[in-house]
Every structure is written in structure tokens, then in C-alpha cells.
N, C-alpha and C. Protein backbone atom coordinates (compact mmCIF):
# COMPACT_ATOMS: atom_id res chain seq x y z
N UNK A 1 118.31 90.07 100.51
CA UNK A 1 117.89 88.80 99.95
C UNK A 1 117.31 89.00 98.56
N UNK A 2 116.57 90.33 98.35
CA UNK A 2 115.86 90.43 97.11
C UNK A 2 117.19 90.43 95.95
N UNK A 3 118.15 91.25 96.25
CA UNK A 3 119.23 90.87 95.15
C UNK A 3 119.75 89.90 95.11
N UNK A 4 119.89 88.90 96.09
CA UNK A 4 120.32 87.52 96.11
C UNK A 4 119.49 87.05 95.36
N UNK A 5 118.34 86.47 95.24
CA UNK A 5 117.36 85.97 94.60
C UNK A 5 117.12 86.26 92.92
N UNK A 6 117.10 88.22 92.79
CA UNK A 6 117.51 88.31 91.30
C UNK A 6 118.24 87.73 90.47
N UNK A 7 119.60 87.87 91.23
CA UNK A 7 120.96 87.34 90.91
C UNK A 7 120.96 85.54 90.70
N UNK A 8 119.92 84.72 91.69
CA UNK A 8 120.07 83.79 91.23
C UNK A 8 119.24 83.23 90.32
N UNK A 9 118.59 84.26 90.03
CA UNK A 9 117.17 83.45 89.04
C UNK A 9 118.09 84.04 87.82
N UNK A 10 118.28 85.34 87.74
CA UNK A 10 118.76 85.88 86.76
C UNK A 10 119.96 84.79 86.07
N UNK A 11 120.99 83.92 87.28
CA UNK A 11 122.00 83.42 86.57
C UNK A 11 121.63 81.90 86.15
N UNK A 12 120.21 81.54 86.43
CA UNK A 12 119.70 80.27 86.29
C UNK A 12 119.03 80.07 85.13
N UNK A 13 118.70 81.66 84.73
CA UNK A 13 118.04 81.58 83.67
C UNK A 13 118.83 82.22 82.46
N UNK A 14 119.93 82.52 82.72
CA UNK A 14 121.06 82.75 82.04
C UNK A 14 121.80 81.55 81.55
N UNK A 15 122.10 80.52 82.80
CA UNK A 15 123.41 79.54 82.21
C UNK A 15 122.85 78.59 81.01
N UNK A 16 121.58 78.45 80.82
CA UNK A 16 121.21 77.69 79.49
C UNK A 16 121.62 78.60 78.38
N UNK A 17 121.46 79.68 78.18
CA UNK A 17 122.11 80.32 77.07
C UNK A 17 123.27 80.38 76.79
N UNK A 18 124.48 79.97 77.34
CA UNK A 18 125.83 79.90 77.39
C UNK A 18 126.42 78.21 77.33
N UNK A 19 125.45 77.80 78.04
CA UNK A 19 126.01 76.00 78.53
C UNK A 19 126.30 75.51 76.95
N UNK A 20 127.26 74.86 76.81
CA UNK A 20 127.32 73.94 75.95
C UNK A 20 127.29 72.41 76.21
N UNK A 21 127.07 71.67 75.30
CA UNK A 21 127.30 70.12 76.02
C UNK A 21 127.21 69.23 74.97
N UNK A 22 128.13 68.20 75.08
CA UNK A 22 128.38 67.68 73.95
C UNK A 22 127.61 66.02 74.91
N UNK A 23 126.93 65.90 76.12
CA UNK A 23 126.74 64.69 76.28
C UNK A 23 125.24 64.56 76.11
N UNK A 24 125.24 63.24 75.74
CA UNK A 24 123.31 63.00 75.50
C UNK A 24 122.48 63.58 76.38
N UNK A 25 121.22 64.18 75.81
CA UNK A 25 120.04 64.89 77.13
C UNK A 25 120.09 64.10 78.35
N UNK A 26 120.07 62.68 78.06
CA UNK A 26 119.78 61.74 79.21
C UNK A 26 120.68 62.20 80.54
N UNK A 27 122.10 61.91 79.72
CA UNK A 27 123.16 62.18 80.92
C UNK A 27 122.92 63.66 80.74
N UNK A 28 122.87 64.47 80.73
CA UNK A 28 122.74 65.50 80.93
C UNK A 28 121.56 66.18 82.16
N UNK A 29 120.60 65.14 81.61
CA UNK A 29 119.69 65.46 82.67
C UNK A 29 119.57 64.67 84.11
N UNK A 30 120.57 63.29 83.99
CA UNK A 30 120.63 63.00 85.24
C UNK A 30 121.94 64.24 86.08
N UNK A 31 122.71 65.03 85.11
CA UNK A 31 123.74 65.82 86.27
C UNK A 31 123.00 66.44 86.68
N UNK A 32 122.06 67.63 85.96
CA UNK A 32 121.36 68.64 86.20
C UNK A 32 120.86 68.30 88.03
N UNK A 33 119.88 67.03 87.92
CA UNK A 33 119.30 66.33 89.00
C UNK A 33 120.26 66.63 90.53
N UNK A 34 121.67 65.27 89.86
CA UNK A 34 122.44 65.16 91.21
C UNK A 34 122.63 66.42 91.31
N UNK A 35 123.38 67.64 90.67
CA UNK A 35 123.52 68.98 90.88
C UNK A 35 122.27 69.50 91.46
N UNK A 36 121.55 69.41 91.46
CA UNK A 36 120.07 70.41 91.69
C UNK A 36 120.03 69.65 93.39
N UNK A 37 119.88 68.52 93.60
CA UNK A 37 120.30 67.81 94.69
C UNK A 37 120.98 68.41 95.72
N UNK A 38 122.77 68.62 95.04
CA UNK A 38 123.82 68.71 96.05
C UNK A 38 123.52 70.42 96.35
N UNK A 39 122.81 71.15 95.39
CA UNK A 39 122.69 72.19 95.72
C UNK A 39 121.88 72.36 96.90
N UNK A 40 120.04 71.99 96.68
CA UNK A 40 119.03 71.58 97.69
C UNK A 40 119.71 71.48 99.50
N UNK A 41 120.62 70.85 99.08
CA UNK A 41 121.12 70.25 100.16
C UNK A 41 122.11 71.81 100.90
N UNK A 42 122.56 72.20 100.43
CA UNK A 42 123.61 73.30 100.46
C UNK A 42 122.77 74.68 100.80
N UNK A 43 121.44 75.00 100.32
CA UNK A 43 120.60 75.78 100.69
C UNK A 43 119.98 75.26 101.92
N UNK A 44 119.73 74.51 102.59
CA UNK A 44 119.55 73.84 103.64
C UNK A 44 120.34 74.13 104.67
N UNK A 45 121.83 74.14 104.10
CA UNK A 45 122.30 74.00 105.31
C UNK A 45 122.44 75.59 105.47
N UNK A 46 122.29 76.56 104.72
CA UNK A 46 122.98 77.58 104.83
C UNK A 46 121.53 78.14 105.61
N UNK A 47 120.50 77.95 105.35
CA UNK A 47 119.23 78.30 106.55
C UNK A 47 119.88 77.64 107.89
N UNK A 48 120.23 76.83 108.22
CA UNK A 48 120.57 76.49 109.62
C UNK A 48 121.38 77.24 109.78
N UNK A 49 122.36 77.69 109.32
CA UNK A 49 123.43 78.34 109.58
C UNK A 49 122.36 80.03 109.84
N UNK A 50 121.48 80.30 109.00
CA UNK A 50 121.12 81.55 109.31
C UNK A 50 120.53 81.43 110.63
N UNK A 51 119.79 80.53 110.90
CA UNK A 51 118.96 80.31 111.94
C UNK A 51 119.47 80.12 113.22
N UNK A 52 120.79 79.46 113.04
CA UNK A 52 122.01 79.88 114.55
C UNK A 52 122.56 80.83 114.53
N UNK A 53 122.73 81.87 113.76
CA UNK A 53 123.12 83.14 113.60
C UNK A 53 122.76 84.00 114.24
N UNK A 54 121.34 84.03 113.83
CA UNK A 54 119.64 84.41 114.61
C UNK A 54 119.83 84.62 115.58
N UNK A 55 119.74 83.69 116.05
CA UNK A 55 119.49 82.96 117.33
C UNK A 55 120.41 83.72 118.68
N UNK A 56 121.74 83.85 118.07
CA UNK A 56 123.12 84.19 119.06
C UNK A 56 123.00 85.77 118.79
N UNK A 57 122.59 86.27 117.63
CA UNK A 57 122.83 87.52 117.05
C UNK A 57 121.63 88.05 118.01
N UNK A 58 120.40 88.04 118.12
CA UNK A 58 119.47 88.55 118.92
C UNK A 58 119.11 87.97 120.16
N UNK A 59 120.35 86.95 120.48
CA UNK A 59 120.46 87.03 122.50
C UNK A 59 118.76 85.96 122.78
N UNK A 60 118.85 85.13 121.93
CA UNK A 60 117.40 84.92 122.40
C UNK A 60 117.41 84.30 123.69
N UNK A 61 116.34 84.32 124.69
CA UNK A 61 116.37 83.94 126.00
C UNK A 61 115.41 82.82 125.87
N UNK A 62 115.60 81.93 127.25
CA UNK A 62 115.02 80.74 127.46
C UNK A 62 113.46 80.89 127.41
N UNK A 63 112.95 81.65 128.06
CA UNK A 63 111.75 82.46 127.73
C UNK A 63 110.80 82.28 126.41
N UNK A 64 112.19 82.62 125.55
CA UNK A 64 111.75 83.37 123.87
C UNK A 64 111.54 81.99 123.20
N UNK A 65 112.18 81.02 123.45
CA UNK A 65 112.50 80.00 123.18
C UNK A 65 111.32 79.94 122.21
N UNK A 66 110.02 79.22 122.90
CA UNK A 66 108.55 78.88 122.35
C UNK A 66 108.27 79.81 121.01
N UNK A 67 108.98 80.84 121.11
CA UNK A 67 108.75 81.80 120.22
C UNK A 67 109.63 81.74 119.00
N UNK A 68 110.58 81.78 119.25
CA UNK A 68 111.77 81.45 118.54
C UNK A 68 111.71 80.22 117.67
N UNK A 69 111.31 79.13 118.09
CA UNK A 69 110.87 77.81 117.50
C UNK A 69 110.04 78.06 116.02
N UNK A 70 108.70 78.73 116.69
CA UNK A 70 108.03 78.88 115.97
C UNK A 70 108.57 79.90 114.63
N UNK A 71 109.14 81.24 115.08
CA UNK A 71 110.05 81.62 114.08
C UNK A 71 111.11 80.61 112.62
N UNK A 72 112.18 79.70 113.54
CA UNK A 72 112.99 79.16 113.00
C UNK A 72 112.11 77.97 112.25
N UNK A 73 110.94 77.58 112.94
CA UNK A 73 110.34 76.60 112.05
C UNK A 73 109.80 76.95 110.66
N UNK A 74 109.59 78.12 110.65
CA UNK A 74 108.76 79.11 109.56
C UNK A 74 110.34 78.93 108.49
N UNK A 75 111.42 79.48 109.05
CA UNK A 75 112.12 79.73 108.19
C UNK A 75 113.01 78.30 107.26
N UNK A 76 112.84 77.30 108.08
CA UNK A 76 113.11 75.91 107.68
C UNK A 76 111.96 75.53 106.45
N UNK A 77 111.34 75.53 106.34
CA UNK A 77 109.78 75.44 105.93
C UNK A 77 109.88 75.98 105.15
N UNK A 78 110.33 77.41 104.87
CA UNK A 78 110.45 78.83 103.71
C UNK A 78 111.72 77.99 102.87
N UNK A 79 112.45 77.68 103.46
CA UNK A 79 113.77 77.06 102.96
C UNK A 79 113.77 76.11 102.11
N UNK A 80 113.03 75.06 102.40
CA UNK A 80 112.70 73.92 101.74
C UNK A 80 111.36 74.12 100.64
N UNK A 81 110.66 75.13 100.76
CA UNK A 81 110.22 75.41 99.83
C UNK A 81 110.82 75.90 98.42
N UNK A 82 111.69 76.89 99.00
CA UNK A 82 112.53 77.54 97.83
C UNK A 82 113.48 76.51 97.32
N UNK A 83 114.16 75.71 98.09
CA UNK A 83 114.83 74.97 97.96
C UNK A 83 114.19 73.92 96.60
N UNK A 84 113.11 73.59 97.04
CA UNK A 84 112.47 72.18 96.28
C UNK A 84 111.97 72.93 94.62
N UNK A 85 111.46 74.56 94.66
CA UNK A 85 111.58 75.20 93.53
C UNK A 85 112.69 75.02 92.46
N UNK A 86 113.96 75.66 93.51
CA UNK A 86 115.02 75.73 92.57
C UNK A 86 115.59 74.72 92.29
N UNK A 87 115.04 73.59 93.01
CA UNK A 87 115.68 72.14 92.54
C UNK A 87 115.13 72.00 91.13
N UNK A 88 113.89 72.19 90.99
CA UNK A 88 112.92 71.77 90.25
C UNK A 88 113.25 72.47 88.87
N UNK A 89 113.89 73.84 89.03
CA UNK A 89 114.60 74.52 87.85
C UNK A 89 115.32 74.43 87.21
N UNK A 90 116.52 73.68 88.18
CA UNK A 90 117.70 73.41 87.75
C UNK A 90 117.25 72.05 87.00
N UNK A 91 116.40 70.80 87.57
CA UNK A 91 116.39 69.96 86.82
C UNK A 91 115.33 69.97 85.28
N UNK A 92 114.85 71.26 85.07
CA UNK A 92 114.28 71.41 83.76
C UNK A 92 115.47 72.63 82.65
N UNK A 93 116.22 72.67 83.53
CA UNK A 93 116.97 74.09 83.20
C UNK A 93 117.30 74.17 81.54
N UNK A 94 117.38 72.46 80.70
CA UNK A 94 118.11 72.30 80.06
C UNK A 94 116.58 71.78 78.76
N UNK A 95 115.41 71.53 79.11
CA UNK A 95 114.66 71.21 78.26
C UNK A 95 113.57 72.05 78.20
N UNK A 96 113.07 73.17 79.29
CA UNK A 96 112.08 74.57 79.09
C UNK A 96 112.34 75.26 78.32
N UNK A 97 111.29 75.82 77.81
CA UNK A 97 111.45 76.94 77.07
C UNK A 97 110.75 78.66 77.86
N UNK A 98 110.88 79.39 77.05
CA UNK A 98 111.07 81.03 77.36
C UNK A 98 109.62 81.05 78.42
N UNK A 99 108.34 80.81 78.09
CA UNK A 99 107.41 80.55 78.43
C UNK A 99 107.42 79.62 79.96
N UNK A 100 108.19 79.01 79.81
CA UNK A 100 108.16 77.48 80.93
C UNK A 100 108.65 78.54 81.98
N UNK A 101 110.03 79.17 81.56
CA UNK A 101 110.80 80.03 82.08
C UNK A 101 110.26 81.09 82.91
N UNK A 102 109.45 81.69 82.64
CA UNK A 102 108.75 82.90 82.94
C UNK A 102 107.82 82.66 83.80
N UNK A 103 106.86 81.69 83.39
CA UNK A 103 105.99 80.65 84.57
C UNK A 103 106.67 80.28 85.88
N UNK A 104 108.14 79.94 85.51
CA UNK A 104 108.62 79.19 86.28
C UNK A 104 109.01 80.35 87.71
N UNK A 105 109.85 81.34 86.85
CA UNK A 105 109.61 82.91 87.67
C UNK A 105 108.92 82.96 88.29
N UNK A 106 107.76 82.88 87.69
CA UNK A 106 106.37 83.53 88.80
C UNK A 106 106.03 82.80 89.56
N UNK A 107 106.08 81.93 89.70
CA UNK A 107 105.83 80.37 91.05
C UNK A 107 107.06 80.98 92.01
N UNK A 108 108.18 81.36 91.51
CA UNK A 108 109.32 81.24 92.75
C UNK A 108 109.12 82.51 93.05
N UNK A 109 108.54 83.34 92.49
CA UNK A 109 108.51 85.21 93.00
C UNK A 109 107.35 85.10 94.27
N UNK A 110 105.97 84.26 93.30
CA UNK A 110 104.58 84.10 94.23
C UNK A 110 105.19 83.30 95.61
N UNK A 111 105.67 82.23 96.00
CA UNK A 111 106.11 81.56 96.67
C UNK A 111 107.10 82.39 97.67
N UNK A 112 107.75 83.54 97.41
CA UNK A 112 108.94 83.98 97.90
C UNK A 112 108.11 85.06 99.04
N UNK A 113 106.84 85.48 98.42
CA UNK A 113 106.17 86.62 98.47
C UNK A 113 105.17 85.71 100.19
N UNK A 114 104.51 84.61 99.16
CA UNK A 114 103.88 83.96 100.56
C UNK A 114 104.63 83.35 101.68
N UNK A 115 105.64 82.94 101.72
CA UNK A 115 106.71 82.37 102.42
C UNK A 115 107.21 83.64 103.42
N UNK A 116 106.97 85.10 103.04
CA UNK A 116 107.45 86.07 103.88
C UNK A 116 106.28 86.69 104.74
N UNK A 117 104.86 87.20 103.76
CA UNK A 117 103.96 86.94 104.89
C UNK A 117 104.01 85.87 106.02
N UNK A 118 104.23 84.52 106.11
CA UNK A 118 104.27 83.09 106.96
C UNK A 118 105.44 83.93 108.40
N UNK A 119 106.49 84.41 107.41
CA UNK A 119 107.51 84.90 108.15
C UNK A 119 107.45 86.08 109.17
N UNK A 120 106.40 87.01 108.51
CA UNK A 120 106.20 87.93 109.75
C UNK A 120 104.83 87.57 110.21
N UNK A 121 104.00 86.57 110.45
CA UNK A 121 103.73 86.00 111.55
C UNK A 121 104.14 85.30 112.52
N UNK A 122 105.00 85.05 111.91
CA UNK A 122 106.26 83.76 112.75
C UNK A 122 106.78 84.90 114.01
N UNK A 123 107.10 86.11 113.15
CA UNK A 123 108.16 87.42 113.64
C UNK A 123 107.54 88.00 114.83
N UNK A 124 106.19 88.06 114.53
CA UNK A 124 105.77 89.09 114.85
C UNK A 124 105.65 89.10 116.97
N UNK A 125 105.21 87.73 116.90
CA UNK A 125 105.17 87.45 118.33
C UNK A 125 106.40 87.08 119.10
N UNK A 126 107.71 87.01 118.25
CA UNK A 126 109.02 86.76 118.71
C UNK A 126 109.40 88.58 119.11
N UNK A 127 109.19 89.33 118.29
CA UNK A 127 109.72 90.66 118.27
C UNK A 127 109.21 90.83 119.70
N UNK A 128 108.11 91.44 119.66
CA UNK A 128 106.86 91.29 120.71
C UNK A 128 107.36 91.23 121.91
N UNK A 129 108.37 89.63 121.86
CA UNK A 129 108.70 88.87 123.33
C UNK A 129 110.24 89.59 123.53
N UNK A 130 110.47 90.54 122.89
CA UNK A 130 112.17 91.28 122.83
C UNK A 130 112.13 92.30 123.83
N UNK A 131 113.54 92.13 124.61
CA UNK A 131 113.75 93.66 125.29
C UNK A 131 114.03 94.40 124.29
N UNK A 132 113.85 95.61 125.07
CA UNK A 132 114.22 97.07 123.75
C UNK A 132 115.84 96.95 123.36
N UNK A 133 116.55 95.75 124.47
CA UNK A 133 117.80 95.92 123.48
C UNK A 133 118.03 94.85 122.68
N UNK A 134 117.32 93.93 122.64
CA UNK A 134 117.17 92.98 121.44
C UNK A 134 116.44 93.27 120.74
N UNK A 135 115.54 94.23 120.26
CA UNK A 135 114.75 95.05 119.68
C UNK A 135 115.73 95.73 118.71
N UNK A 136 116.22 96.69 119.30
CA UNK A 136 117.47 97.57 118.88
C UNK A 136 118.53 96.43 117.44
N UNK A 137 118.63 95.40 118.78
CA UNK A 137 119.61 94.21 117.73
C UNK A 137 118.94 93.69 116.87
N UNK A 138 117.72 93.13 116.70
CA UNK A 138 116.87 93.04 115.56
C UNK A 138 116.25 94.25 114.70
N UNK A 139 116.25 95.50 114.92
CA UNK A 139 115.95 96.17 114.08
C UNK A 139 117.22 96.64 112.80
N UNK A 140 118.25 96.42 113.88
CA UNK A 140 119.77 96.60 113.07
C UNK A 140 119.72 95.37 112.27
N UNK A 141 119.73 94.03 112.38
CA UNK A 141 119.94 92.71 111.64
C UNK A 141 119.10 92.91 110.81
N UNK A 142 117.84 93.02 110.93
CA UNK A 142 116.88 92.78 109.63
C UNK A 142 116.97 94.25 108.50
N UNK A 143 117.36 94.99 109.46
CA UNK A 143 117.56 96.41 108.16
C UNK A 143 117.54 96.32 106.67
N UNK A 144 117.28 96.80 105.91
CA UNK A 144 117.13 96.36 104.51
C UNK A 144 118.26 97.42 104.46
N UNK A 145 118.84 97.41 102.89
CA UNK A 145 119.83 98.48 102.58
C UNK A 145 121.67 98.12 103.02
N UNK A 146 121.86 97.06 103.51
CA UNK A 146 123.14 96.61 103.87
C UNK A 146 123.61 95.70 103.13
N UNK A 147 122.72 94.80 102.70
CA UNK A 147 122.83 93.54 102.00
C UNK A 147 124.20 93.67 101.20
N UNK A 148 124.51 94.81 100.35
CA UNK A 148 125.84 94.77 99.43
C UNK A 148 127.09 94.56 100.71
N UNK A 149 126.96 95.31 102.18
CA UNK A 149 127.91 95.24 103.07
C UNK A 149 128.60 94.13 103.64
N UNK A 150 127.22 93.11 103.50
CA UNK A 150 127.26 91.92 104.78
C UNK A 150 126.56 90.77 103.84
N UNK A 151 126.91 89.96 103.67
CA UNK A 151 126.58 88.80 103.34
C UNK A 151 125.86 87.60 104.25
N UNK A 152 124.88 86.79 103.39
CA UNK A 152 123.98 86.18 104.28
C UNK A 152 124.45 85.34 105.86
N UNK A 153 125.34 85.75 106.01
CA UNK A 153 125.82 84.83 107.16
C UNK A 153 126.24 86.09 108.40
N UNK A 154 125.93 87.13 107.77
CA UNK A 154 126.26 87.96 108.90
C UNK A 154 127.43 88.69 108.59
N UNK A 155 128.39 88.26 107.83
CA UNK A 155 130.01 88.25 107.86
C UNK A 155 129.92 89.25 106.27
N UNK A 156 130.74 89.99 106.56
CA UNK A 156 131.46 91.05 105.31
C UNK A 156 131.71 90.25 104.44
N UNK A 157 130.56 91.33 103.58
CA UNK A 157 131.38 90.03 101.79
C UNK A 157 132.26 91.31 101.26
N UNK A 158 132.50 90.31 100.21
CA UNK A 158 133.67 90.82 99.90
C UNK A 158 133.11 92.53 98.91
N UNK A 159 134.14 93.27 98.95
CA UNK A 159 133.61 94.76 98.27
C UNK A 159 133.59 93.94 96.48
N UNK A 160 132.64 94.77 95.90
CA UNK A 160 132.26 94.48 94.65
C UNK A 160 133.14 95.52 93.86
N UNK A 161 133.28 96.51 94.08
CA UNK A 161 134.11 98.02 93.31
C UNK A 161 135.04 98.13 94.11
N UNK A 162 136.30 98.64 93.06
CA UNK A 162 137.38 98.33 93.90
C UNK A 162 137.10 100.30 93.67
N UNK A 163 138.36 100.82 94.27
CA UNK A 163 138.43 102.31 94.92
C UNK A 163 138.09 102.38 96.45
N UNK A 164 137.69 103.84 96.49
CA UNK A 164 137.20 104.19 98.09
C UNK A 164 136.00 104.56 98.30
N UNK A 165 135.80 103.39 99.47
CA UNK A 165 134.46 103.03 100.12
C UNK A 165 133.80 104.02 100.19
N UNK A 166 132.55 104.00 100.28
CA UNK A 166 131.76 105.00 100.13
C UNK A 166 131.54 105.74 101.64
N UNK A 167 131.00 106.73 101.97
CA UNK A 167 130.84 107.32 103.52
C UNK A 167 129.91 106.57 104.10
N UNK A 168 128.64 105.73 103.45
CA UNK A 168 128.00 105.25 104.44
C UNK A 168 129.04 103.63 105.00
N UNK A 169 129.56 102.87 103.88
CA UNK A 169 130.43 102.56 104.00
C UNK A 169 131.41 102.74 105.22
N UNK A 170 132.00 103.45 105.33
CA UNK A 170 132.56 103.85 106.37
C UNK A 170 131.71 103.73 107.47
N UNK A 171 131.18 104.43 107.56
CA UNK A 171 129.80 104.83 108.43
C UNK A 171 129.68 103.80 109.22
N UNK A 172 129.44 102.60 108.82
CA UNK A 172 128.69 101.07 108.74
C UNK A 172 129.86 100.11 109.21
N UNK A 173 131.23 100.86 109.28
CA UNK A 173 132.43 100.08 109.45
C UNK A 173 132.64 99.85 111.44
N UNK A 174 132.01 101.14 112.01
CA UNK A 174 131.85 101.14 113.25
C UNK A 174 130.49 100.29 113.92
N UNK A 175 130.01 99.82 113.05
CA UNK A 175 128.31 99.72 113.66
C UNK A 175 128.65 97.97 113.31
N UNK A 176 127.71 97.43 114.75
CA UNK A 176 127.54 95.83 114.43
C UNK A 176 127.01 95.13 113.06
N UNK A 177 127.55 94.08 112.70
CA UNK A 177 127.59 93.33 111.45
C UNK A 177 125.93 93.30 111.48
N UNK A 178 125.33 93.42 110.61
CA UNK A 178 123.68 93.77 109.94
C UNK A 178 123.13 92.79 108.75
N UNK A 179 122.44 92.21 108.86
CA UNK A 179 121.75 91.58 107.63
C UNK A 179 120.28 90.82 107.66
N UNK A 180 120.03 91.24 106.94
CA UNK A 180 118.49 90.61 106.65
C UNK A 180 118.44 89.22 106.67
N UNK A 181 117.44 89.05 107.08
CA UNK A 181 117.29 87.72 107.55
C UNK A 181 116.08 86.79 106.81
N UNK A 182 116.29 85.30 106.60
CA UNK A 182 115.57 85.04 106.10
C UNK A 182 114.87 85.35 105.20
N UNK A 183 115.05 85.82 104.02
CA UNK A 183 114.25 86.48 103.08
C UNK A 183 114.07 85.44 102.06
């Protein structure tokens, strides 16, 4: 997730230096909006989607449920936080300056940072409620270090370098699909 996040601040705070636009600020700043919107909306759904992922990926039991709630509520919550940030970016994206910019960074870094403490309290009493083989399956899913392998949905993204895969690569080709969660 941490390179996901680079990557998107990095390209958010990139596309004003490239954008051109020949239409008035006004209209300009109502697209930014509906765009920042349809996006909001699209980060939303892709937390639900993590959160049924979750859910099937670590076998949760009827049991866990109470626990689990409390987990997935944390991460809905984390979601819409980040969410309502990067809305908020995209709709200044086009009238901040370097300063605004950098501020603006540090609200979504600070926020990213408290939103994950929230998260391993959420975690902590779900783990807790795990057999050692959903243990096993959550220690594999949340693994850090795969992220280039597996993409946020669980599912193989696509290879970035073309040639031959690397040995852990390989390695990783036998072993269940892995990814960090919620970050």
C-alpha cells in the first residue's frame, strides 16, 4: 500500500505540471470536483471489495463475526477518510501552490499513519480470535514485500519488467495469492 500511495500522491502532484487547459478556471474547477467525486466513489468501492476479500481470504467464522465487524468498520472509516482527503486534492489540484502542496502531503501521510494505528486495534482482537490456520492465512495476506506481485484485490498484477522473473518470483508462483491489506 505504501507504494500505492507514493505513486498516487506522487502522480497527483505531478499531473498539474503537465495538464494543460484551454477552459475557464470555473469549468475547470467544476470537472476537477465531479472527477474527484467519481473517483471518491471508486475508492469506496474498491475497500468493499478489499473487505470481502478479507473476509473469504481468512475463512472468517460466525464466531469472529463481532470481531470482524469491528475490523471492517475501521477499514470503511480509514477509507472514507482517505477518500474525502484525496477528494479534497484533486479539487484544489489546479489552484495550490508548492507550499499548499506539501501541507497537503502531510495531512494525507499524518492521517494514513493514524488511520493504521485505528487499524491494528481493530486487528488486534480479530487476529487473537484466529485458529493457527487462519493465523498462518493472515500472516501470509498481510505480509509486506509482495505488493509488486499481487495487486490490491488479491489478484496478480500485471509484471512491471519484462525478461525473467526473478527466483523469489518464482518462489511466490507456488504459494497462495498474498497482499496487504488495508493500508
Amino acid at each position: 500500500m505504501k507504494k500505492v500511495f507514493v505513486i498516487l500522491a506522487a502522480s497527483l502532484s505531478m499531473s498539474g505540471v503537465f495538464a494543460q487547459s484551454a477552459a475557464p478556471a470555473a469549468s475547470a474547477t467544476a470537472a476537477a470536483a465531479s472527477s474527484a467525486d467519481v473517483r471518491a466513489a471508486q475508492h469506496q468501492q474498491r475497500v468493499e471489495e478489499r473487505i470481502t476479500w478479507l473476509h473469504t481470504q481468512l475463512k472468517i467464522t460466525p464466531e469472529q463475526e463481532p470481531q470482524w465487524k469491528t475490523f471492517a468498520d475501521v477499514m470503511r472509516s480509514n477509507g472514507q477518510t482517505m477518500g474525502g482527503l484525496y477528494k479534497q486534492r484533486m479539487e484544489t489540484e489546479n489552484t495550490r501552490n508548492a507550499l499548499d502542496d506539501m501541507k497537503q502531503y502531510a495531512q494525507i501521510a499524518q492521517a494514513h499513519a493514524e488511520d493504521m494505528q485505528k487499524l491494528v486495534a481493530a486487528f488486534e482482537p480479530l487476529y487473537t480470535s484466529l485458529s493457527p490456520e487462519q493465523k498462518k492465512l493472515a500472516d501470509q495476506t498481510f505480509r509486506h514485500g509482495h505488493e509488486h506481485e499481487h495487486g490490491p484485490s488479491g489478484k496478480p498484477a500485471k509484471a512491471k519488467h519484462k525478461g525473467k522473473p526473478s527466483a523469489d518470483a518464482a518462489a511466490n508462483d507456488a504459494e497462495p495469492a498474498s497482499t496487504p491489506a488495508a493500508q
